[in-house]
N, C-alpha and C. Protein backbone atom coordinates (compact mmCIF):
# COMPACT_ATOMS: atom_id res chain seq x y z
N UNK A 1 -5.75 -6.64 5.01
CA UNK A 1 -7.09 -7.12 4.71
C UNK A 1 -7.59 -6.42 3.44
N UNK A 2 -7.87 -7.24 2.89
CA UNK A 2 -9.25 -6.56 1.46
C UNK A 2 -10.11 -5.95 1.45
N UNK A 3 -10.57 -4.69 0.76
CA UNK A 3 -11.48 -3.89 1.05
C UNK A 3 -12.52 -3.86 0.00
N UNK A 4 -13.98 -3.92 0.32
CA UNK A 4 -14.79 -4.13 -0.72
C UNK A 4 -14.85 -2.44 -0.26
N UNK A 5 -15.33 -1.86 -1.65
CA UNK A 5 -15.21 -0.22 -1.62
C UNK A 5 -16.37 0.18 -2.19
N UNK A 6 -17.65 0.31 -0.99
CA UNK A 6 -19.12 0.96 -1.45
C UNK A 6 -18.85 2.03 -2.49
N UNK A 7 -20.04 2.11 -2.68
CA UNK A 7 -20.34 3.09 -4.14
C UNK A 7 -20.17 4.85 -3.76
N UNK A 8 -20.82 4.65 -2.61
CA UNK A 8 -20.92 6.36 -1.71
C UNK A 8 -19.24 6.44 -1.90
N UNK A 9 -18.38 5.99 -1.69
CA UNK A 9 -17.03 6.46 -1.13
C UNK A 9 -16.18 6.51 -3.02
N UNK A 10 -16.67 5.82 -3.79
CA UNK A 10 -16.40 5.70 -5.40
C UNK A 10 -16.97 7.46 -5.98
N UNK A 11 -18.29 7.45 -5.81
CA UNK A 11 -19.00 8.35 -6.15
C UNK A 11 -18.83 9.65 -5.55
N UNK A 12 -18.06 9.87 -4.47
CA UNK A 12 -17.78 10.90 -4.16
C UNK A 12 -16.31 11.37 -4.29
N UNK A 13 -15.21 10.12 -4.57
CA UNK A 13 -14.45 11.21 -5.02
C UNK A 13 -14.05 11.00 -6.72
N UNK A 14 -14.91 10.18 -7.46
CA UNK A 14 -15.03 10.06 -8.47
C UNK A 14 -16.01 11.06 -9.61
N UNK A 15 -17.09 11.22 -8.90
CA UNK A 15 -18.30 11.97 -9.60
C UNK A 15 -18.53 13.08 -8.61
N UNK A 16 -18.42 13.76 -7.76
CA UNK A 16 -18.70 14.73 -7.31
C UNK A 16 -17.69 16.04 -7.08
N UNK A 17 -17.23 17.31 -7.12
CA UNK A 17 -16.32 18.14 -7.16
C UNK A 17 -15.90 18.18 -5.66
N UNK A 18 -15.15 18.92 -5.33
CA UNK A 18 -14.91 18.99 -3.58
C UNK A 18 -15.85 20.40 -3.53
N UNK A 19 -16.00 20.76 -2.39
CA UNK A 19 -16.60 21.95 -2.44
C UNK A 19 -15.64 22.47 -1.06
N UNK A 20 -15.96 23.57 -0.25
CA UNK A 20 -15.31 24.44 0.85
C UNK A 20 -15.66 23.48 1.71
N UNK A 21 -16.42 22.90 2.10
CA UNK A 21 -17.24 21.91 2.96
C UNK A 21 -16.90 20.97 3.35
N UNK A 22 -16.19 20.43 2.00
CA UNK A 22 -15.77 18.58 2.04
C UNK A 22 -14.41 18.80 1.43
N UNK A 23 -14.24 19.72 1.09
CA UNK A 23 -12.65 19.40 0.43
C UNK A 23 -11.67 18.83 0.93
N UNK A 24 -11.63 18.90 2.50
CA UNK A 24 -11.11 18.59 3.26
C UNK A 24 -11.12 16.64 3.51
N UNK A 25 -11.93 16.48 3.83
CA UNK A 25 -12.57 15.21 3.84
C UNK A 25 -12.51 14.51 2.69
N UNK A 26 -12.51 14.90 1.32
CA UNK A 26 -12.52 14.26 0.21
C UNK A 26 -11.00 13.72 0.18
N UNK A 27 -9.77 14.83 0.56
CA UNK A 27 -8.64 14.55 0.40
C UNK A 27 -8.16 13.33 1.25
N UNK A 28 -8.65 13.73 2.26
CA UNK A 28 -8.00 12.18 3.41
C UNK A 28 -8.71 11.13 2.84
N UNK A 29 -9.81 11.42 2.16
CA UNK A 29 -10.58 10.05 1.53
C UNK A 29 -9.93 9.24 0.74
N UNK A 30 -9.13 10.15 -0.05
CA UNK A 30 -8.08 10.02 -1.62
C UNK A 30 -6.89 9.25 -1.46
N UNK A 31 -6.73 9.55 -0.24
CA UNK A 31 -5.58 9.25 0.45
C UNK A 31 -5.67 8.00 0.70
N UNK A 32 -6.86 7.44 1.47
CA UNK A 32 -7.01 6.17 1.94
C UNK A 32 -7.14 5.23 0.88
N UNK A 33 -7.92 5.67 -0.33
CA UNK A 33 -8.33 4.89 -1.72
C UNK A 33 -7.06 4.35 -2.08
N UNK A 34 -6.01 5.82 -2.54
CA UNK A 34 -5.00 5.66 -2.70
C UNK A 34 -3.70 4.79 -2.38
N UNK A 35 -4.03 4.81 -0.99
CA UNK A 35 -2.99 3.73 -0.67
C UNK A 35 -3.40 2.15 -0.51
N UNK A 36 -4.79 1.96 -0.47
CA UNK A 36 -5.54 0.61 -1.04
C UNK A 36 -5.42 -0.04 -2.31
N UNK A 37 -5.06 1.08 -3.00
CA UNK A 37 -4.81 0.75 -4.45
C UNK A 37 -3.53 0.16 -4.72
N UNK A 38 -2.23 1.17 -4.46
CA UNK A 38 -1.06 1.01 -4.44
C UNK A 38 -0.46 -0.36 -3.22
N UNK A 39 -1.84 -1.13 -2.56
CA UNK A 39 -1.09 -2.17 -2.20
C UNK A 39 -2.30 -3.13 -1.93
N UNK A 40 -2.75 -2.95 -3.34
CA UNK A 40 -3.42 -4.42 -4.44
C UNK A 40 -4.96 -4.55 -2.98
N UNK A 41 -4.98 -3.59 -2.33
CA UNK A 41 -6.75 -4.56 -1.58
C UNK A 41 -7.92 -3.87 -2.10
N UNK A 42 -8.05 -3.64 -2.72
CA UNK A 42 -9.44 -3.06 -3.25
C UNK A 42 -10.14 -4.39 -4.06
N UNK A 43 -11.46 -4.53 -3.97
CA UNK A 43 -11.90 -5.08 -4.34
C UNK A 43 -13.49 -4.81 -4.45
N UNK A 44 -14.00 -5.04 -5.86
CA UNK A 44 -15.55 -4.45 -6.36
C UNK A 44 -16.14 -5.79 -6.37
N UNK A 45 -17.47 -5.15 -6.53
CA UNK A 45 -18.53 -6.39 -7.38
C UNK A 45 -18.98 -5.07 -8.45
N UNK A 46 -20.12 -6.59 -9.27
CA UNK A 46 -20.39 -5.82 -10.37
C UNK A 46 -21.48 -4.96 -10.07
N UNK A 47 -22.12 -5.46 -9.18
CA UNK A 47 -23.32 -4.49 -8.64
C UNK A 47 -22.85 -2.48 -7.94
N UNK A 48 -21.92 -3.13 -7.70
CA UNK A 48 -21.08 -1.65 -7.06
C UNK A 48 -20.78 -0.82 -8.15
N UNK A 49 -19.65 -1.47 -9.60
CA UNK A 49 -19.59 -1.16 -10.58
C UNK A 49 -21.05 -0.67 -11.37
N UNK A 50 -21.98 -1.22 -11.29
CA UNK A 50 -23.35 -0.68 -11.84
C UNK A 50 -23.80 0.34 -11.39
N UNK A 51 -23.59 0.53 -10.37
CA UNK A 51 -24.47 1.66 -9.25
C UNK A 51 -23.94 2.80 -9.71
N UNK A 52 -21.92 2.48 -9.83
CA UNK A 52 -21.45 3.34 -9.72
C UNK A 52 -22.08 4.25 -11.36
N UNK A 53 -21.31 3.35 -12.51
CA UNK A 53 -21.87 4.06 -13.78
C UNK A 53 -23.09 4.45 -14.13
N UNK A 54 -24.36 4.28 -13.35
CA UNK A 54 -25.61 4.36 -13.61
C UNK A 54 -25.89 5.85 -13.16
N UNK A 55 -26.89 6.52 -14.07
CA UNK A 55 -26.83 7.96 -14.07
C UNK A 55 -25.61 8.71 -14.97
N UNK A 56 -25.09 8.21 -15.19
CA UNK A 56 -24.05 9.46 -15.55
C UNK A 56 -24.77 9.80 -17.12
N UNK A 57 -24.97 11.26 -16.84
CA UNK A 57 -25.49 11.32 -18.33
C UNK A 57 -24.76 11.65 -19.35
N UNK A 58 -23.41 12.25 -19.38
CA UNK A 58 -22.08 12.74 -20.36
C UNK A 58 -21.57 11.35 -20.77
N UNK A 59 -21.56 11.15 -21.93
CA UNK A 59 -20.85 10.09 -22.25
C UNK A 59 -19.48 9.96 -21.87
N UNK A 60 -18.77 10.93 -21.99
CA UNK A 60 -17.12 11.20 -22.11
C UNK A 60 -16.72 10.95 -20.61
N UNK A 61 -17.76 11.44 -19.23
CA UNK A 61 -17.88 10.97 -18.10
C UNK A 61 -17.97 9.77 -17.93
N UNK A 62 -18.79 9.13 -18.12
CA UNK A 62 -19.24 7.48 -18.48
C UNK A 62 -18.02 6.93 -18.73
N UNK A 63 -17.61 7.25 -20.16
CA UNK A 63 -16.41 6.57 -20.26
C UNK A 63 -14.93 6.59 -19.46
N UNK A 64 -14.65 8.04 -19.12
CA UNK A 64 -13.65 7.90 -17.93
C UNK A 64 -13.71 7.35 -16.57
N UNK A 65 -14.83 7.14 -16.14
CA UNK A 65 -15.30 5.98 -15.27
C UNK A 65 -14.93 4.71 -15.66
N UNK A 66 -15.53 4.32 -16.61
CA UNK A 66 -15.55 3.23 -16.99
C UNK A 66 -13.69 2.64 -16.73
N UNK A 67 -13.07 3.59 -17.29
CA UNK A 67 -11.89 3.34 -17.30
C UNK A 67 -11.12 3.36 -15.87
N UNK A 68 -11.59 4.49 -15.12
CA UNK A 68 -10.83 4.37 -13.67
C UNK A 68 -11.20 2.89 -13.01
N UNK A 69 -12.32 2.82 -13.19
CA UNK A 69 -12.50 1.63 -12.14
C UNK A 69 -12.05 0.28 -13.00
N UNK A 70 -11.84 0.30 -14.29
CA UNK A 70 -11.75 -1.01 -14.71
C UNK A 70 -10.36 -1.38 -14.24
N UNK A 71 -9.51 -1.03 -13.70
CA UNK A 71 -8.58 -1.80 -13.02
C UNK A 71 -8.73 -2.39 -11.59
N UNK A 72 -9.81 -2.69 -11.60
CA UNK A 72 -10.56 -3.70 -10.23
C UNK A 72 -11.16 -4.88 -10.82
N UNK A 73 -10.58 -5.93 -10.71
CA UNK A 73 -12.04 -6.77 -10.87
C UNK A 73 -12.91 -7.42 -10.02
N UNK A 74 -14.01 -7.88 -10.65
CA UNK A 74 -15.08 -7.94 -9.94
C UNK A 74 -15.00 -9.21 -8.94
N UNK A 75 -15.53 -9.10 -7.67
CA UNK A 75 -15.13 -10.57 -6.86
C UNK A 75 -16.70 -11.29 -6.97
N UNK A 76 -15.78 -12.36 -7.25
CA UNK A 76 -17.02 -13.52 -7.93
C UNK A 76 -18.08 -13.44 -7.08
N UNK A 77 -19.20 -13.56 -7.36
CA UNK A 77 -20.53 -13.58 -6.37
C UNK A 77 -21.25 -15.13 -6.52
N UNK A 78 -20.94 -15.48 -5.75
CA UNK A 78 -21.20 -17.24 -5.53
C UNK A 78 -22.97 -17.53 -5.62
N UNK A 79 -23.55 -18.44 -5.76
CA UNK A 79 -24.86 -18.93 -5.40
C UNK A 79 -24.76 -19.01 -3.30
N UNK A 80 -23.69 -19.69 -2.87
CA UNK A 80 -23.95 -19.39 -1.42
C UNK A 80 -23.96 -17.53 -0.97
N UNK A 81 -23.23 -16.64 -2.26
CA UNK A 81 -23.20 -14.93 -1.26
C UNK A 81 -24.60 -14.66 -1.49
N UNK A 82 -25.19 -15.23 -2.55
CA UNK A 82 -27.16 -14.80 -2.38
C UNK A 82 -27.83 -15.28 -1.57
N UNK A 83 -27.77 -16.62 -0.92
CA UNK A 83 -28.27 -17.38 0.37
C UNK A 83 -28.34 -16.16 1.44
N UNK A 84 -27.17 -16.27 1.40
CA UNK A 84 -26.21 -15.36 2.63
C UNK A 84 -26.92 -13.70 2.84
N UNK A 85 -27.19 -13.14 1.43
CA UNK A 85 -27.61 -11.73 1.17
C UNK A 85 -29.31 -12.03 1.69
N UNK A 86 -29.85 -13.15 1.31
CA UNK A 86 -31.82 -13.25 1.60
C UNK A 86 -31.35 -13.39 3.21
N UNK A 87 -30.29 -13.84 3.73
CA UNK A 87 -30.46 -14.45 5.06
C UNK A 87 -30.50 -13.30 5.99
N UNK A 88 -29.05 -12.06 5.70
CA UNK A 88 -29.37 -11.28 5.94
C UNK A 88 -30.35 -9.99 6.11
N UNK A 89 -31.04 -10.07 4.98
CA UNK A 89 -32.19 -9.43 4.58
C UNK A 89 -33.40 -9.60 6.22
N UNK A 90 -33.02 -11.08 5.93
CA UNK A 90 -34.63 -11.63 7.18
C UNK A 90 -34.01 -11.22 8.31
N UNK A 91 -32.11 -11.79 8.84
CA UNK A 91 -32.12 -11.29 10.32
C UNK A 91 -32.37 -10.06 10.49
N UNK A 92 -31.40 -8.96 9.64
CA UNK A 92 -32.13 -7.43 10.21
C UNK A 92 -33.22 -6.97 9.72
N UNK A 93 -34.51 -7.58 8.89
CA UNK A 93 -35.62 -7.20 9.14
C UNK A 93 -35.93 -7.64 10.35
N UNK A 94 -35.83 -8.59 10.70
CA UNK A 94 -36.64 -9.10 12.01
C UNK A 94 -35.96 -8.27 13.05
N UNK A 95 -35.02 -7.49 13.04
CA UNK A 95 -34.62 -6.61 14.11
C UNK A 95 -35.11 -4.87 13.93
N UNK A 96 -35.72 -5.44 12.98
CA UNK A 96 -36.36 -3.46 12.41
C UNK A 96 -35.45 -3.04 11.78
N UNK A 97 -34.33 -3.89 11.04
CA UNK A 97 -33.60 -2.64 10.04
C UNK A 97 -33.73 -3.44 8.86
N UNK A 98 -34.54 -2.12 7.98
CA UNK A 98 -34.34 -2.17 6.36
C UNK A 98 -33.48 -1.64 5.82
N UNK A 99 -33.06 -2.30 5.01
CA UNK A 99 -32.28 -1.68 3.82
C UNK A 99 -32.22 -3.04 2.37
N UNK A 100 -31.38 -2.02 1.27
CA UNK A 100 -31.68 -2.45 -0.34
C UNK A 100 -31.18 -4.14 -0.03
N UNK A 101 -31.45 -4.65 -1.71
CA UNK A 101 -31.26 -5.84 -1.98
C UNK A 101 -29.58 -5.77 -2.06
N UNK A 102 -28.99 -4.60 -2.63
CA UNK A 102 -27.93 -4.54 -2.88
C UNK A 102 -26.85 -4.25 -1.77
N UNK A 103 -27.21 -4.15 -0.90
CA UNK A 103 -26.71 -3.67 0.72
C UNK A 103 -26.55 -4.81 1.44
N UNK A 104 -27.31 -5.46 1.10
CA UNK A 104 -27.24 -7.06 1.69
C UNK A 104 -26.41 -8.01 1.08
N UNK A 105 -26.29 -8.02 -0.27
CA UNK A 105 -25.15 -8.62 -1.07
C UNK A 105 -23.82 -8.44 -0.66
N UNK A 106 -23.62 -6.31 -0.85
CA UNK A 106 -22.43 -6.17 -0.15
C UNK A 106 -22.60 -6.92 1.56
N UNK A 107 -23.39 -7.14 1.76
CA UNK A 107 -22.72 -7.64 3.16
C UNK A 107 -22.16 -9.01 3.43
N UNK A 108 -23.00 -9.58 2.35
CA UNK A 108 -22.84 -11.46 2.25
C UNK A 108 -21.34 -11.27 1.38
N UNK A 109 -21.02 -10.77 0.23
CA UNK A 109 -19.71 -10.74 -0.01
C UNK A 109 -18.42 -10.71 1.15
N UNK A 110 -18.70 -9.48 1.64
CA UNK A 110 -17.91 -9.07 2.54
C UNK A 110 -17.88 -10.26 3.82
N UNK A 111 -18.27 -10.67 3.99
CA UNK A 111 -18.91 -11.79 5.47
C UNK A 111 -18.08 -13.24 4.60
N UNK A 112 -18.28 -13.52 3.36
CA UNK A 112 -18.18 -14.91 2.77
C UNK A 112 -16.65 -14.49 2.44
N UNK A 113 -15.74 -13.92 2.08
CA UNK A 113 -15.35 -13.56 1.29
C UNK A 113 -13.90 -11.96 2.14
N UNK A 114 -14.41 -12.53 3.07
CA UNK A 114 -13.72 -12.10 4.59
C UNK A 114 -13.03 -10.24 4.08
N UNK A 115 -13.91 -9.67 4.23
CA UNK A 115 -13.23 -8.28 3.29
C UNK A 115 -14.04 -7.56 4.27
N UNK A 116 -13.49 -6.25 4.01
CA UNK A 116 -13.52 -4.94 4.95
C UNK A 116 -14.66 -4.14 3.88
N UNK A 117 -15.25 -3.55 4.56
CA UNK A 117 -16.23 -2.53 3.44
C UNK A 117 -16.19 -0.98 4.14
N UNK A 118 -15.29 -0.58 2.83
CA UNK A 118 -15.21 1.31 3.01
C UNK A 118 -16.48 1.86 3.00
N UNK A 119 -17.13 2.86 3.66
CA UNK A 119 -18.86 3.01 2.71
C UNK A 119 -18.32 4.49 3.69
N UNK A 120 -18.76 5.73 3.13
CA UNK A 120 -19.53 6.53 3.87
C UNK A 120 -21.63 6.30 4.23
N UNK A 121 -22.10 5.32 3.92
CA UNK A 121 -22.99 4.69 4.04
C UNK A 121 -23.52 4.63 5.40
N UNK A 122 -24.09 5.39 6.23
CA UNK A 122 -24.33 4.30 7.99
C UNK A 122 -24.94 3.72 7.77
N UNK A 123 -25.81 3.20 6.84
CA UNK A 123 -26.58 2.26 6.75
C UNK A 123 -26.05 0.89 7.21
N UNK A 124 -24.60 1.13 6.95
CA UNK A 124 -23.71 -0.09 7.36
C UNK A 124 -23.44 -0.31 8.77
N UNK A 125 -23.46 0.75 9.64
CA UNK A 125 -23.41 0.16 10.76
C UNK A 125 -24.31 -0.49 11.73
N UNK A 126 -26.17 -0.10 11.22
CA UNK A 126 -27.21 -0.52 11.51
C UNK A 126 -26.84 -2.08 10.94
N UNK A 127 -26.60 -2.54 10.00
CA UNK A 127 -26.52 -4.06 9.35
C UNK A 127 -25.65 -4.23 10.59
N UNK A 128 -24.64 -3.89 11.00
CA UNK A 128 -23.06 -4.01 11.41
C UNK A 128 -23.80 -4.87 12.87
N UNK A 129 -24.99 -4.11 13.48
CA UNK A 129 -25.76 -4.46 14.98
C UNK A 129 -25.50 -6.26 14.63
N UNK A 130 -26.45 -6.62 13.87
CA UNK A 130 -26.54 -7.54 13.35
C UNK A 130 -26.04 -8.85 13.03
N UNK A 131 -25.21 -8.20 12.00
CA UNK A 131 -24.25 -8.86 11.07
C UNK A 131 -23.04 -9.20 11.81
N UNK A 132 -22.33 -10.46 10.97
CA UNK A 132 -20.61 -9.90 12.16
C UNK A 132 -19.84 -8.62 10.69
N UNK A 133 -20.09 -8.34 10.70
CA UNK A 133 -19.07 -6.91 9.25
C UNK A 133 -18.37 -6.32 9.74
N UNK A 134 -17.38 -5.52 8.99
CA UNK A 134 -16.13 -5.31 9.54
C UNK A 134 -16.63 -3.70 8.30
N UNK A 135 -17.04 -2.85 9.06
CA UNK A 135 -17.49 -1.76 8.58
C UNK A 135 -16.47 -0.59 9.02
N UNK A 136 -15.80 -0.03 7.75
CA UNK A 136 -15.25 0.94 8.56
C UNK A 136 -15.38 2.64 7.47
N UNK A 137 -16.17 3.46 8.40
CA UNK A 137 -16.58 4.65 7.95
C UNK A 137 -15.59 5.69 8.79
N UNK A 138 -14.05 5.82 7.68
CA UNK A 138 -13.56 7.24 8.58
C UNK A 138 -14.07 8.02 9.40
N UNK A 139 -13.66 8.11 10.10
CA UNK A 139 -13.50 8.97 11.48
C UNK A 139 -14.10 10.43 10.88
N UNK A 140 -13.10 10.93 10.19
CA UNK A 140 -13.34 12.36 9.71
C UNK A 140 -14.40 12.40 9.05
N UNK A 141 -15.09 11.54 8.14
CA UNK A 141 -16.45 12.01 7.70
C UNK A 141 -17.50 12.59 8.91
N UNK A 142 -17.43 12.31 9.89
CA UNK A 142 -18.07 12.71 10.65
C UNK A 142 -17.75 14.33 11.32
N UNK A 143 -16.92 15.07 11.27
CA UNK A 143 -16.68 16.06 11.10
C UNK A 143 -16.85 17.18 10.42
């Protein structure tokens, strides 16, 4: 299966150092990226790609970003995955869960477009009540 790959799980082992804490956790993370990569399921949008480069204030950072991730491309975002993203928006408001405009997209992608979404995010599993999504937040982050 195809994996759409939230920004939290990009941004942390892309832009953040390991520390004593997470080093551990970052590596099995690397691991999993890693072997998503090496057998072609990864898959971005451009909104993910935005999130991800936004902030970085070093140019020379910026640009080595720019470059790691540009061997993904972006999965088309249809006029029906925005239907799909407002639709979601209303069912889990009407169940008491908020979250971004962009959280909802990833979900209508992922839902239209039949893909798995990596996130250290829980925000995803509150949508997940909801939604039918196929959310999967390693085990070990929780550790």
């Amino acid at each position: 299966m195809n994996v759409l790959v939230d920004t939290s799980v990009w941004s942390l082992l892309l832009r953040h150092k390991p520390t004593t804490d997470n080093a551990l956790q970052i590596q099995k993370l690397k691991t999993i990226v890693t072997e998503l990569i090496h057998t072609q399921q990864i898959r971005l949008m451009g909104s993910l790609r935005q999130e991800l480069l936004s902030g970085v204030v070093h140019q020379a950072q910026f640009d080595k970003l720019v470059v790691a991730v540009s061997a993904f491309q972006d999965e088309v975002i249809t006029y029906d995955d925005y239907i799909c993203a407002a639709q979601n928006f209303n069912q889990c408001r009407a169940q008491g869960i908020q979250g971004s405009h962009v959280d909802f997209l990833i979900c209508a992608v992922a839902m239209n477009h039949h893909l798995r979404i990596l996130t250290t995010d829980k925000d995803f599993m509150y949508y997940q009540k909801v939604l039918p999504l196929d959310v999967w937040i390693p085990n070990f982050l929780d550790s």
